[in-house]
C-alpha atoms as a PDB file:
ATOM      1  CA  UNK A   1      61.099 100.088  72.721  1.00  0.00           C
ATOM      2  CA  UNK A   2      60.424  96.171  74.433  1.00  0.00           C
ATOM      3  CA  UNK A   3      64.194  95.071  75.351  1.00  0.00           C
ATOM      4  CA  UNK A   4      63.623  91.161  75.661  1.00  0.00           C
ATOM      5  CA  UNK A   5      64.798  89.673  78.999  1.00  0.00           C
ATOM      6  CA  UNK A   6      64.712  86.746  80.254  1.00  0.00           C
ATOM      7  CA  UNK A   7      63.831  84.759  83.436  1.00  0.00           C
ATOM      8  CA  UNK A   8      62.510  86.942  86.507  1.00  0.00           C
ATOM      9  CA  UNK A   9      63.583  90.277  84.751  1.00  0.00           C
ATOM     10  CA  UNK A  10      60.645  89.697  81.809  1.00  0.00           C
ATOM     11  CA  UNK A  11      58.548  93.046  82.393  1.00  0.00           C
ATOM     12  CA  UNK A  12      54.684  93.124  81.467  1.00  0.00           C
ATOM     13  CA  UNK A  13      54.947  94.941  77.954  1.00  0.00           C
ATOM     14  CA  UNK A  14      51.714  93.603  76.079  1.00  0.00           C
ATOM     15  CA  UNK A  15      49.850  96.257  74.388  1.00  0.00           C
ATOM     16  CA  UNK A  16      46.937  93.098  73.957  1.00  0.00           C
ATOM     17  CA  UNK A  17      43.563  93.872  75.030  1.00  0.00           C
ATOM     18  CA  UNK A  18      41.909  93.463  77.892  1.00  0.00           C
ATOM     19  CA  UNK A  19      38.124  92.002  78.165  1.00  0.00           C
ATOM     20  CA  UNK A  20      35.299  93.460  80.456  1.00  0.00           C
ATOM     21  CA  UNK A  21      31.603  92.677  80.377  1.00  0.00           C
ATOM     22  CA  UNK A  22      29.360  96.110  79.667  1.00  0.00           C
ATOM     23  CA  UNK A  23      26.001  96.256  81.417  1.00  0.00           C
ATOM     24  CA  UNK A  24      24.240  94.746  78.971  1.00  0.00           C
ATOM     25  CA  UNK A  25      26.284  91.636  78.519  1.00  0.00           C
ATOM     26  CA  UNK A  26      28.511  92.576  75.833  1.00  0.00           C
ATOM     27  CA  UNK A  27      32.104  92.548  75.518  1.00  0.00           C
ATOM     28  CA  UNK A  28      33.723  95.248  74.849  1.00  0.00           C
ATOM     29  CA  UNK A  29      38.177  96.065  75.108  1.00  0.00           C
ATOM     30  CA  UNK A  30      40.448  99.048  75.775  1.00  0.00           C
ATOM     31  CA  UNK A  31      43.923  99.677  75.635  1.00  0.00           C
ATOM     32  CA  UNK A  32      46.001  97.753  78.436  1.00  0.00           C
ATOM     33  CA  UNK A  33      48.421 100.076  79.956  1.00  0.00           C
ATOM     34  CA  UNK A  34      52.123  98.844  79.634  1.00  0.00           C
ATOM     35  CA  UNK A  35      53.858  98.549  82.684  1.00  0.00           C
ATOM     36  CA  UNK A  36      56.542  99.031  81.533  1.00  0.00           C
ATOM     37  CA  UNK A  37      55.502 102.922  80.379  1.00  0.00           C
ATOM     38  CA  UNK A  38      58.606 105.215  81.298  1.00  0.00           C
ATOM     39  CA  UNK A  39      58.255 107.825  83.436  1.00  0.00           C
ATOM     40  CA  UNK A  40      58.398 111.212  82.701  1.00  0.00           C
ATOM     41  CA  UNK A  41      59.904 112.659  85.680  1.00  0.00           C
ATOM     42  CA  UNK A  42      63.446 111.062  87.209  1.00  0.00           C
ATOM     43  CA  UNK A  43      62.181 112.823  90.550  1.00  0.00           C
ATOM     44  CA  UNK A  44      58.989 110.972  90.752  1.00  0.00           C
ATOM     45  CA  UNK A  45      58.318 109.457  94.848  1.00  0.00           C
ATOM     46  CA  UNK A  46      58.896 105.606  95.353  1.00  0.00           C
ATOM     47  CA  UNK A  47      55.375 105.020  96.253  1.00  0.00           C
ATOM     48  CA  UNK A  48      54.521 106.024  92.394  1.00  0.00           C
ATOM     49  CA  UNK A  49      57.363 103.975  90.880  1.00  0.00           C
ATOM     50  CA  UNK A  50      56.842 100.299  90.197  1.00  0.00           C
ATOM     51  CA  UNK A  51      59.035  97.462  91.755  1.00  0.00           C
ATOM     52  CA  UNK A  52      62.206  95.946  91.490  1.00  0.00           C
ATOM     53  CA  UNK A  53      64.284  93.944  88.960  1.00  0.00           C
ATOM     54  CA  UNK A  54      60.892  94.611  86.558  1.00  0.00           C
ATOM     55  CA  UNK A  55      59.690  97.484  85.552  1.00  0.00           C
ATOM     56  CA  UNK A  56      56.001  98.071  86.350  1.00  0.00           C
ATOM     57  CA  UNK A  57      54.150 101.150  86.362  1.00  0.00           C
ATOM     58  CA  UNK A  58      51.902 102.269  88.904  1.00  0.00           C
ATOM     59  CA  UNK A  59      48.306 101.067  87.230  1.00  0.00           C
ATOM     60  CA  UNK A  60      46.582 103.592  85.786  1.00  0.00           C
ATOM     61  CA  UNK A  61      42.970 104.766  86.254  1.00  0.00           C
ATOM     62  CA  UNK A  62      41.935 103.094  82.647  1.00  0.00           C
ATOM     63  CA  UNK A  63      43.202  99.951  84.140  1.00  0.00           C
ATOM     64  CA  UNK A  64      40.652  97.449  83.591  1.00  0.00           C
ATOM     65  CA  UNK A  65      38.467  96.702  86.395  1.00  0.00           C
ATOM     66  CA  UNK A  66      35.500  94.074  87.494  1.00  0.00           C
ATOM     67  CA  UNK A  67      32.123  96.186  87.186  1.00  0.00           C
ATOM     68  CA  UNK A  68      31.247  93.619  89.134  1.00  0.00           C
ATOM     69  CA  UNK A  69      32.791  95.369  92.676  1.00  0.00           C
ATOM     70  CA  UNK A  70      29.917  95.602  95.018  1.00  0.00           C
ATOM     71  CA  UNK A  71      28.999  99.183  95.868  1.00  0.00           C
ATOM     72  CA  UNK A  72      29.651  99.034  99.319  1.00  0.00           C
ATOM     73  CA  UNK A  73      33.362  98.666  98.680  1.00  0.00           C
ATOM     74  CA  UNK A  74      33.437 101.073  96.075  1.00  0.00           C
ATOM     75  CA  UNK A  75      31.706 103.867  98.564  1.00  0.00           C
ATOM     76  CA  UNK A  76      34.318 102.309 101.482  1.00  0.00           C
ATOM     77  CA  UNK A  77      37.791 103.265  99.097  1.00  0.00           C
ATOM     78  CA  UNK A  78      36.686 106.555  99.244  1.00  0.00           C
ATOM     79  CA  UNK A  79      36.818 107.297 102.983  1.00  0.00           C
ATOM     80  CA  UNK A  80      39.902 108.009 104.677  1.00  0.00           C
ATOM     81  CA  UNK A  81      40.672 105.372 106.752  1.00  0.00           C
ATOM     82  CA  UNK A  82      40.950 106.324 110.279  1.00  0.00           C
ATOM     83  CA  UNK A  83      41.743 104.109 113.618  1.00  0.00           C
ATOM     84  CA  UNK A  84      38.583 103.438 115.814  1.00  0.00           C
ATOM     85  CA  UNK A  85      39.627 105.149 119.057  1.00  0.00           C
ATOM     86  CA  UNK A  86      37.818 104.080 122.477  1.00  0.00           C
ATOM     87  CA  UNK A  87      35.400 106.411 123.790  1.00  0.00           C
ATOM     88  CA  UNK A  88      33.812 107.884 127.033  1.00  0.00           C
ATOM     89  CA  UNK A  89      35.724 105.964 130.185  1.00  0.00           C
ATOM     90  CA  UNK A  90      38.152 104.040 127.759  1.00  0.00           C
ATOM     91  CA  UNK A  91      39.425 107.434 126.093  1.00  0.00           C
ATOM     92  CA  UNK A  92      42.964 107.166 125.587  1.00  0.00           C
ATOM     93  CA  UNK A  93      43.361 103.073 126.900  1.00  0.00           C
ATOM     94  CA  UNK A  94      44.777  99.746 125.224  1.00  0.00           C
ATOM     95  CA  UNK A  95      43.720  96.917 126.159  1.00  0.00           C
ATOM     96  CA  UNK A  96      46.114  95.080 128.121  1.00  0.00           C
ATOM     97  CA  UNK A  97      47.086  91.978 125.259  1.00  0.00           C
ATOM     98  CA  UNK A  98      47.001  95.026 122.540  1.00  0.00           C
ATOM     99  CA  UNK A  99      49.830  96.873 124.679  1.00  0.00           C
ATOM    100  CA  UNK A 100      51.920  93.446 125.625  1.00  0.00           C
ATOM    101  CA  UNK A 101      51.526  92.792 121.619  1.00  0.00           C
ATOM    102  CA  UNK A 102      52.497  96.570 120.823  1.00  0.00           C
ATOM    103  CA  UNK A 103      55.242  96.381 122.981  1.00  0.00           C
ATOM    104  CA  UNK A 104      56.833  93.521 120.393  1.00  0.00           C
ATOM    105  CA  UNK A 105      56.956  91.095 123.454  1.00  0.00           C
ATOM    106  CA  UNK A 106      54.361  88.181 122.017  1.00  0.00           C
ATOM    107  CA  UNK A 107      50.792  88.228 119.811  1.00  0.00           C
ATOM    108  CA  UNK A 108      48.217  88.731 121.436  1.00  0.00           C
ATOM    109  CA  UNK A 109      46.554  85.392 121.795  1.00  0.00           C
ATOM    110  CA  UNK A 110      50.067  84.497 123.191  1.00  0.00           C
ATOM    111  CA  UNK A 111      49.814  87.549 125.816  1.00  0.00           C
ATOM    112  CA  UNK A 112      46.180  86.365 126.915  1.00  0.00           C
ATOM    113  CA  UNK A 113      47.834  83.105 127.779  1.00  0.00           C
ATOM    114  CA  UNK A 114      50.254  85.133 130.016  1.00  0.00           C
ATOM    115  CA  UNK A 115      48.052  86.980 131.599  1.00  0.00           C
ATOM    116  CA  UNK A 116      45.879  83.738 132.666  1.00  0.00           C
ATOM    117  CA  UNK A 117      49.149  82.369 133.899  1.00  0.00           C
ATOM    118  CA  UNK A 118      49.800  85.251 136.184  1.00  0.00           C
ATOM    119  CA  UNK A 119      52.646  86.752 134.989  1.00  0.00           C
ATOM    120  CA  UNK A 120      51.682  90.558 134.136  1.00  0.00           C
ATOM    121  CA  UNK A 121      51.339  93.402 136.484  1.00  0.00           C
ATOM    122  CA  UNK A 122      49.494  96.329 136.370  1.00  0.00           C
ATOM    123  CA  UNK A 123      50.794  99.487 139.106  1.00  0.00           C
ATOM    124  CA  UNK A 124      51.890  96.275 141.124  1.00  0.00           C
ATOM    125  CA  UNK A 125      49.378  94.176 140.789  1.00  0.00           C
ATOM    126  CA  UNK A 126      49.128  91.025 139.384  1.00  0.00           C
ATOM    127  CA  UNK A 127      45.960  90.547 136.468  1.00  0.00           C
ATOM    128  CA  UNK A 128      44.407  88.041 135.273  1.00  0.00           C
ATOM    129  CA  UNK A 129      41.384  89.202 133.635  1.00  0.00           C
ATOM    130  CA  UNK A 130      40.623  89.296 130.316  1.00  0.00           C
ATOM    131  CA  UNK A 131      39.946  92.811 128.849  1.00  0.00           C
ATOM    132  CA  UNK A 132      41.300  95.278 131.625  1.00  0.00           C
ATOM    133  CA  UNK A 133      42.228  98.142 129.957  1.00  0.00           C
ATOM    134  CA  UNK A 134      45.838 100.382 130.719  1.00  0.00           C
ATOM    135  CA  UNK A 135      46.467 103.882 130.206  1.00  0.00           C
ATOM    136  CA  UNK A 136      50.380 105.412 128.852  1.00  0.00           C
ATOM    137  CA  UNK A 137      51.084 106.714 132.686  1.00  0.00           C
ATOM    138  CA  UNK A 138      50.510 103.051 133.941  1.00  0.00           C
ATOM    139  CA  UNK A 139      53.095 100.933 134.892  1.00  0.00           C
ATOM    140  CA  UNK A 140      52.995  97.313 132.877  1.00  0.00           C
ATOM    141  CA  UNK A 141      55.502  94.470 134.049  1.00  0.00           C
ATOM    142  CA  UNK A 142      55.696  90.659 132.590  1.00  0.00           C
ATOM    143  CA  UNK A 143      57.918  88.632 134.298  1.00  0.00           C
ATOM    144  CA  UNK A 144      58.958  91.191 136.759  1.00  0.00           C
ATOM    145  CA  UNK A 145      60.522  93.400 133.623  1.00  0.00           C
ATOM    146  CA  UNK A 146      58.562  97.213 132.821  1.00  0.00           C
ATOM    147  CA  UNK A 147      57.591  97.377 129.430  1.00  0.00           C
ATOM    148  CA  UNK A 148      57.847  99.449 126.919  1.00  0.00           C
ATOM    149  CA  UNK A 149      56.181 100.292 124.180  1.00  0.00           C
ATOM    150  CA  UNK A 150      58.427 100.171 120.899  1.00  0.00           C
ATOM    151  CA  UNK A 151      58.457 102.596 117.919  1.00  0.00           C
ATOM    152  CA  UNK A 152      56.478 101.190 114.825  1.00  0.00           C
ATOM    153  CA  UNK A 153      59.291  99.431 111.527  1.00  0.00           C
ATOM    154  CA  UNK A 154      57.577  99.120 107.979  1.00  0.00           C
ATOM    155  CA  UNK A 155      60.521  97.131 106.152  1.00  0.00           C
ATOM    156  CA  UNK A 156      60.087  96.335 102.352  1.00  0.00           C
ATOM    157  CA  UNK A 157      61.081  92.941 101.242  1.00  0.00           C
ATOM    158  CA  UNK A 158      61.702  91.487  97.171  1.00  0.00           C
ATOM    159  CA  UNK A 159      60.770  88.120  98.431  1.00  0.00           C
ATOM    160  CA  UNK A 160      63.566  85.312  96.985  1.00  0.00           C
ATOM    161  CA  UNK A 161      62.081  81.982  95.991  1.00  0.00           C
ATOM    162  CA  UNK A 162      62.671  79.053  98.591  1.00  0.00           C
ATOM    163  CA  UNK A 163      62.221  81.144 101.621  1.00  0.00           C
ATOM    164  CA  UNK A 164      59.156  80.897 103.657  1.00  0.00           C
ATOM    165  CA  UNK A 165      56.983  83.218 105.293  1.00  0.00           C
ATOM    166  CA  UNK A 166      56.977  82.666 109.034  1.00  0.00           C
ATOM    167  CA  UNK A 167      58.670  84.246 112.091  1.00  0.00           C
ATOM    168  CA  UNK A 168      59.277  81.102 113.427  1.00  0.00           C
ATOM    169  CA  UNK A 169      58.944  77.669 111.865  1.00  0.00           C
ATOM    170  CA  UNK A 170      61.461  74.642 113.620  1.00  0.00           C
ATOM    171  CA  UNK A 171      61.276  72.859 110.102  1.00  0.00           C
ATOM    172  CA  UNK A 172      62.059  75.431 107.510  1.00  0.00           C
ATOM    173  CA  UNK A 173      65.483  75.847 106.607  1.00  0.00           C
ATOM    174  CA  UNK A 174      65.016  79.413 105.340  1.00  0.00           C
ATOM    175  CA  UNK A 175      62.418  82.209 106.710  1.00  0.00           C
ATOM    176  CA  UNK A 176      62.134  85.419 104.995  1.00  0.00           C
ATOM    177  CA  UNK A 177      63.306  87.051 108.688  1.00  0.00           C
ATOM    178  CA  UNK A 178      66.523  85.897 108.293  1.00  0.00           C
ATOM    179  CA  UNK A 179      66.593  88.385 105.156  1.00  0.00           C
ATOM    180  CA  UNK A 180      66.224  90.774 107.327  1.00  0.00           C
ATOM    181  CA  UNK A 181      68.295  89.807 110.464  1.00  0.00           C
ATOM    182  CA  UNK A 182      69.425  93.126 111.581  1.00  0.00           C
ATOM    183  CA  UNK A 183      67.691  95.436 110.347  1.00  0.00           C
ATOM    184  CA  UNK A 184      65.621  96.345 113.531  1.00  0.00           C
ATOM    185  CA  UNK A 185      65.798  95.450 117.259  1.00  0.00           C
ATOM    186  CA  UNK A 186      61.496  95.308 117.206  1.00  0.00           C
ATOM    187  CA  UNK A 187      59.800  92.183 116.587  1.00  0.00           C
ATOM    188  CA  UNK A 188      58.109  92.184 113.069  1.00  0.00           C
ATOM    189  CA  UNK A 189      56.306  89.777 111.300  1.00  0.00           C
ATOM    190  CA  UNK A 190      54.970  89.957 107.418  1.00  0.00           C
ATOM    191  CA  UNK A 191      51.809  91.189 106.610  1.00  0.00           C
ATOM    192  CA  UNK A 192      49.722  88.477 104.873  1.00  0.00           C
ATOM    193  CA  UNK A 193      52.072  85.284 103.230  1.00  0.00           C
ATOM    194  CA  UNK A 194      53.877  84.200  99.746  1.00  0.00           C
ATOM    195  CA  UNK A 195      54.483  80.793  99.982  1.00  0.00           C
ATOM    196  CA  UNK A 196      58.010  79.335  99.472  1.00  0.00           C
ATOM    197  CA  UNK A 197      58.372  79.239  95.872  1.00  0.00           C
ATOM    198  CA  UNK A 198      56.688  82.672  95.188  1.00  0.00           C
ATOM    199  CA  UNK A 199      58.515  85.903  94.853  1.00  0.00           C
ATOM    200  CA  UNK A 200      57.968  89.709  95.095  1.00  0.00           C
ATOM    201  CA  UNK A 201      57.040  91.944  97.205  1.00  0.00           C
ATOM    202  CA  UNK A 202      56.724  91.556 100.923  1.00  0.00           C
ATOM    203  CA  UNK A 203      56.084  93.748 103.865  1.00  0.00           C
ATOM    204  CA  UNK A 204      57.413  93.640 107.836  1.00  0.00           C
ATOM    205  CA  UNK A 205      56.007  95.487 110.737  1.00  0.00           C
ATOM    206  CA  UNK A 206      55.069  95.631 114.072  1.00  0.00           C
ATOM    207  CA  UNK A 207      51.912  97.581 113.098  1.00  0.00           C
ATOM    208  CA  UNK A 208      49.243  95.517 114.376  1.00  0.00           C
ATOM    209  CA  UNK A 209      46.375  98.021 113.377  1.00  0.00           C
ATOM    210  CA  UNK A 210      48.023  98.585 109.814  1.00  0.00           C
ATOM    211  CA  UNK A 211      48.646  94.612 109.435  1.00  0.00           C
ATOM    212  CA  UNK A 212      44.582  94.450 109.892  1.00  0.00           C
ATOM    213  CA  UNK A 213      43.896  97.502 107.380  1.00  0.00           C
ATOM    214  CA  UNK A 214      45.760  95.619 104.706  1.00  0.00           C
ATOM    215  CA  UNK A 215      44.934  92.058 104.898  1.00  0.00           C
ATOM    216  CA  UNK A 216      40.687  92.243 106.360  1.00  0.00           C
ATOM    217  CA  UNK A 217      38.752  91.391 103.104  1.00  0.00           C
ATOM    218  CA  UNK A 218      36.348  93.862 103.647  1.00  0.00           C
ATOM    219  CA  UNK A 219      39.684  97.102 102.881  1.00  0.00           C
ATOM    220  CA  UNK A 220      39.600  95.460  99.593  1.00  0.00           C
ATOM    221  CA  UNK A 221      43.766  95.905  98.995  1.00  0.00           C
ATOM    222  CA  UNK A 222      45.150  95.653  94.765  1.00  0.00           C
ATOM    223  CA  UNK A 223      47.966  92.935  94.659  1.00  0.00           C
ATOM    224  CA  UNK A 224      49.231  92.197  91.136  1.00  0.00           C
ATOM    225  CA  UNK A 225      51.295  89.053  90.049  1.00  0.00           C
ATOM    226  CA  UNK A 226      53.615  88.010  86.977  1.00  0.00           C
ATOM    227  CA  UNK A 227      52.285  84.202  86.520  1.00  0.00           C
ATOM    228  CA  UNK A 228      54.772  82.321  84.198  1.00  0.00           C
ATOM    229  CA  UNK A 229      52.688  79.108  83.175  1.00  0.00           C
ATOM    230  CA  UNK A 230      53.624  75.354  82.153  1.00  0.00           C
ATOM    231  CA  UNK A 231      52.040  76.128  78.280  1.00  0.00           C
ATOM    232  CA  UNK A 232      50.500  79.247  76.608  1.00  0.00           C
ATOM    233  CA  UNK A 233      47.415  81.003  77.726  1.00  0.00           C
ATOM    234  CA  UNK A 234      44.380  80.967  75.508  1.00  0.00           C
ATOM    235  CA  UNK A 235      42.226  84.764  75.393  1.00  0.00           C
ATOM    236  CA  UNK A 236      39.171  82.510  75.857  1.00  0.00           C
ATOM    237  CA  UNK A 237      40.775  81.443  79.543  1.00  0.00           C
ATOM    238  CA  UNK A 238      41.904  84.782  80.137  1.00  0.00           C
ATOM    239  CA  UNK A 239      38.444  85.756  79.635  1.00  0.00           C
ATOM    240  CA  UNK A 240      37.097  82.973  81.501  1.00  0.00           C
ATOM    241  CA  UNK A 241      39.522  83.812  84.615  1.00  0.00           C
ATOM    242  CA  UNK A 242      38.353  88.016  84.455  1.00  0.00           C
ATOM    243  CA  UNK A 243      34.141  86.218  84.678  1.00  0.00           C
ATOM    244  CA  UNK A 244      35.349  84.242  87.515  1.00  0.00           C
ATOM    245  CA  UNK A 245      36.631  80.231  88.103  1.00  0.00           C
ATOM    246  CA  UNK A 246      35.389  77.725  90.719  1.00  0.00           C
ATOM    247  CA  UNK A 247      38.182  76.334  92.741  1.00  0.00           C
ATOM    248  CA  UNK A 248      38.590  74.495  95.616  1.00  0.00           C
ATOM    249  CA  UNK A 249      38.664  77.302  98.142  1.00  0.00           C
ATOM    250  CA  UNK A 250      35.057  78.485  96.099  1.00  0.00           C
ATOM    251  CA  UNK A 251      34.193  80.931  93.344  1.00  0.00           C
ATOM    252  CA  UNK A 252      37.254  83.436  92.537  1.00  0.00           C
ATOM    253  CA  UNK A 253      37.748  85.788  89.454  1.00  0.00           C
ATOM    254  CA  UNK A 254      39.567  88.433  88.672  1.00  0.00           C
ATOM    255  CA  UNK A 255      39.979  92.607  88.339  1.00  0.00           C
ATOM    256  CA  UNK A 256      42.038  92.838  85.347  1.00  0.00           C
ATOM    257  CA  UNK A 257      44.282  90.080  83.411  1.00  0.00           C
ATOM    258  CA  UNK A 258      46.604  90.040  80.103  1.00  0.00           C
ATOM    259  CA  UNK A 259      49.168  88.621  78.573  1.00  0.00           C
ATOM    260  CA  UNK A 260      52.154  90.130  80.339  1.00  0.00           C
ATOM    261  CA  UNK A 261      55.053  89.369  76.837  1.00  0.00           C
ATOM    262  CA  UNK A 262      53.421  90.373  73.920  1.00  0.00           C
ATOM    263  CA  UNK A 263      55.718  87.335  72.155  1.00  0.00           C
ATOM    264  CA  UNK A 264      55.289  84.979  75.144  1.00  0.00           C
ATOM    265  CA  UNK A 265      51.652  83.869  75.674  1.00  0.00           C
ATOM    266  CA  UNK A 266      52.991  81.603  78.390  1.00  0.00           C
ATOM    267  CA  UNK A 267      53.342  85.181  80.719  1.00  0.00           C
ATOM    268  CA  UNK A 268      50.069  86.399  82.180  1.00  0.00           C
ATOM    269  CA  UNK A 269      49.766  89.815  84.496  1.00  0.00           C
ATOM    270  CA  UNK A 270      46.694  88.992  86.928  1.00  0.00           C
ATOM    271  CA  UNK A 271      45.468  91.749  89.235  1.00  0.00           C
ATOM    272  CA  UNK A 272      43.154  90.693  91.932  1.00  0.00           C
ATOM    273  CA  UNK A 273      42.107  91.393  95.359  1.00  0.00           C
ATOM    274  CA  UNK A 274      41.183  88.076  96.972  1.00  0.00           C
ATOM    275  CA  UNK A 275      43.499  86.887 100.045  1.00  0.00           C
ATOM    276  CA  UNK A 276      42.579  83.169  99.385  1.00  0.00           C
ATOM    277  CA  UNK A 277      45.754  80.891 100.142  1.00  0.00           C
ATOM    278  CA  UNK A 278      47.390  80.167  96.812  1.00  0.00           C
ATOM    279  CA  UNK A 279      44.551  82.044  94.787  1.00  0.00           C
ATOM    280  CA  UNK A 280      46.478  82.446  91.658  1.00  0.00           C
ATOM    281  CA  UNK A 281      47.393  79.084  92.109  1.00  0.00           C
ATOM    282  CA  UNK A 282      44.059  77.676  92.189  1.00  0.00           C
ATOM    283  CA  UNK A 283      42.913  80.067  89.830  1.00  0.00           C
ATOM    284  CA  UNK A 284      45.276  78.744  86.824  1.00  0.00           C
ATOM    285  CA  UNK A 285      44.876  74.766  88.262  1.00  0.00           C
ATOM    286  CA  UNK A 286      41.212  75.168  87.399  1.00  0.00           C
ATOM    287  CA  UNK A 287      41.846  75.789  83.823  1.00  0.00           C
ATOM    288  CA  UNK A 288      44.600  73.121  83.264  1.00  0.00           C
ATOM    289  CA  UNK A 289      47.539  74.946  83.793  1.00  0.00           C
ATOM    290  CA  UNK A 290      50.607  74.488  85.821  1.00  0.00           C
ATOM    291  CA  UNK A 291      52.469  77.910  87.424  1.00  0.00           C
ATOM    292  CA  UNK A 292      55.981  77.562  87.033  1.00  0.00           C
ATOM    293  CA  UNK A 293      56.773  80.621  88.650  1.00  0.00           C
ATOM    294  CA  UNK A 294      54.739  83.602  90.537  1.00  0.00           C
ATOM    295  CA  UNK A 295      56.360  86.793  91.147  1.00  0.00           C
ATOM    296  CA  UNK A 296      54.314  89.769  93.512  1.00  0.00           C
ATOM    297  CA  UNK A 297      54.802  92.226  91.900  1.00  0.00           C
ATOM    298  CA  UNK A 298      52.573  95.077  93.802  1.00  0.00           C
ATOM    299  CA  UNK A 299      50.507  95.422  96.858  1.00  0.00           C
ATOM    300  CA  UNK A 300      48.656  97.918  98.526  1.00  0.00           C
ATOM    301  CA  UNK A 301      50.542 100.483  96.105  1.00  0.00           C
ATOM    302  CA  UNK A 302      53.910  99.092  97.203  1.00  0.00           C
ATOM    303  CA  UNK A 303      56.251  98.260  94.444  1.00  0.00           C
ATOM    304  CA  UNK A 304      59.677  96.781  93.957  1.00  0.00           C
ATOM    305  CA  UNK A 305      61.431  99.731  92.022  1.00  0.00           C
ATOM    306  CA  UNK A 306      65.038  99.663  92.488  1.00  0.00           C
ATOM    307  CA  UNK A 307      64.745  96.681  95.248  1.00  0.00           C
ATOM    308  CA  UNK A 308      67.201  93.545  94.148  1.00  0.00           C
ATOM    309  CA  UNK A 309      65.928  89.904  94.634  1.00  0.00           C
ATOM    310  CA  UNK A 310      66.800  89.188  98.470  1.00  0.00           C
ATOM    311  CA  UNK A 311      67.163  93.055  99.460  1.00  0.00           C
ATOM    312  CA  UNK A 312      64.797  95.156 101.654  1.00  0.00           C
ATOM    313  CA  UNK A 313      64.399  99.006 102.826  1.00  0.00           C
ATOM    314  CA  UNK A 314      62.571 100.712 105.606  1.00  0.00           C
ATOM    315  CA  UNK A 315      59.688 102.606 104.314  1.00  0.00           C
ATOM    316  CA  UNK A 316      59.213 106.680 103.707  1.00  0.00           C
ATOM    317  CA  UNK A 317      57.137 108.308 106.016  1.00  0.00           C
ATOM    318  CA  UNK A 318      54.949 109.376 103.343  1.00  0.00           C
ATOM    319  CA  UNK A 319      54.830 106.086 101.751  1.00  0.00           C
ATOM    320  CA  UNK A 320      53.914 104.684 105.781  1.00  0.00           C
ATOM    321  CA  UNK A 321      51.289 107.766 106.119  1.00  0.00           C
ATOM    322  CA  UNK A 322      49.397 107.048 102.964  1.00  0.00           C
ATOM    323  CA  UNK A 323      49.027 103.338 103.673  1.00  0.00           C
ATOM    324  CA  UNK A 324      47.998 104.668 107.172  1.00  0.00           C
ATOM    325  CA  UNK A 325      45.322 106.976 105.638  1.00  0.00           C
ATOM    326  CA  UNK A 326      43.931 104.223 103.110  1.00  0.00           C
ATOM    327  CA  UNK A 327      45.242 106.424 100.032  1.00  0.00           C
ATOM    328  CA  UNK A 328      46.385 102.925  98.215  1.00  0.00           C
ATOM    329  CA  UNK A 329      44.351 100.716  96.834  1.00  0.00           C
END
């Protein structure tokens, strides 16, 4: 049975409908899924628990969804995801920014700038061209130090409000990296951003090729967010929000929405996939309302489960392999 809670700890538990447009331009509605649904095994792997101080389920396949998902990203979640390696001469090669980068020294935009300015060597010799391409036997220096290549970190974080989402920022008093300040001698950075005031779930590496599978439009990743609004929703802007809103980053909808407290119409789950900055946001300021508070509460099939406000963990291998593979959505 529902347990009421209160502040951040409020977990989805609606059994309300959900709306979705049929082919012909009907409505029609189907059961919403609680996410708060217990489990039925105690044994079950994190990356099929939900997250945190709340207790989401992993959605389920009735979820709700947009028929309106163009085919060519339905077809693309099917394939295995798999790294474009070089081929012919460039077989086995980095370029020469992508191994600086890899090697948690600097981006690479900042490592082109380094290489213009003379101060990487390859077997010896300094380069300055753009593109030259290095193989594992060669010998990389910058700044008369070898390089090497570190081991890839995947670090969880249950974003806290007030921090912000930078590696570096001279004018913010808090970063989310100072959350994790010792967790890792590589240089990680977070994948995508929450801004300051909004919470959840947050993840660190120094994955560069991951980082781009997850946040590129076109891999099409699930994030799902607890909205707590200024006054209660209405079912005809919930509706309105699932068809699709124009704000002032352009014409957003989204995959699935409900009330997320079946006693509290002022709490709204909202799954979508857009990355637009402060799309939920925007999405809710269309319709007249404010958001008082915005918690993440999945991405990419990560979850919070068992994660306190402020805390963090590394990542399993087979959570890290199936977000390698594409097997989350």
């Amino acid at each position: 049975p529902f347990r009421k809670r209160t502040g951040d700890d409020k977990p989805f538990d609606s059994d309300k409908k959900l709306w979705k447009k049929k082919d012909d331009g009907s409505q029609e509605s189907s059961e919403r899924p609680k996410f708060n649904r217990p489990h039925s095994k105690e044994n079950k792997p994190a990356y099929e628990r939900s997250g945190g101080d709340k207790h989401f389920d992993k959605p389920r396949k009735d979820f709700q969804k947009r028929e309106e998902i163009s085919e060519s990203f339905s077809k693309e979640d099917k394939k295995p995801f798999t790294l474009k390696k070089p081929k012919g001469e460039h077989a086995g090669t980095d370029r020469l920014n992508k191994y600086i980068a890899n090697a948690g020294i600097c981006s690479r935009r900042e490592a082109d700038e380094y290489i213009k300015a003379g101060l990487v060597k390859v077997n010896g010799v300094v380069t300055t061209e753009m593109g030259v391409r290095v193989k594992p036997e060669d010998e990389v220096r910058f700044n008369d130090e070898t390089i090497t290549l570190e081991k890839k970190v995947y670090i969880l974080l249950n974003k806290p409000k007030d921090y912000i989402t930078t590696t570096d920022d001279p004018h913010a008093k808090r970063t989310v990296m100072e959350l994790i300040e010792g967790a890792c001698r590589e240089r990680v950075y977070p994948v995508g951003r929450l801004d300051r005031n909004t919470t959840g779930v947050l993840l660190l590496t120094n994955d560069g090729d991951l980082v781009k599978k997850l946040t590129h439009p076109s891999y099409n990743k699930k994030k799902i967010y607890h909205v707590f609004l200024n006054k209660s929703a209405t079912k005809a802007d919930l509706q309105q929000i699932l068809e699709g809103v124009e704000t002032e980053d352009g014409f957003v909808k989204a995959d699935a929405i409900n009330f997320a407290d079946e006693a509290d119409k002022t709490q709204v789950g909202i799954e979508i996939h857009s990355g637009q900055n402060h799309v939920v946001r925007n999405i809710f300021g269309a319709l007249g309302y404010n958001v008082e508070k915005l918690d993440r509460v999945y991405f990419a099939g990560l979850t919070k489960k068992n994660l306190q406000r402020g805390k963090w963990r590394f990542l399993s291998e087979k959570e890290i392999n199936m977000l390698r593979i594409g097997a989350y959505k």
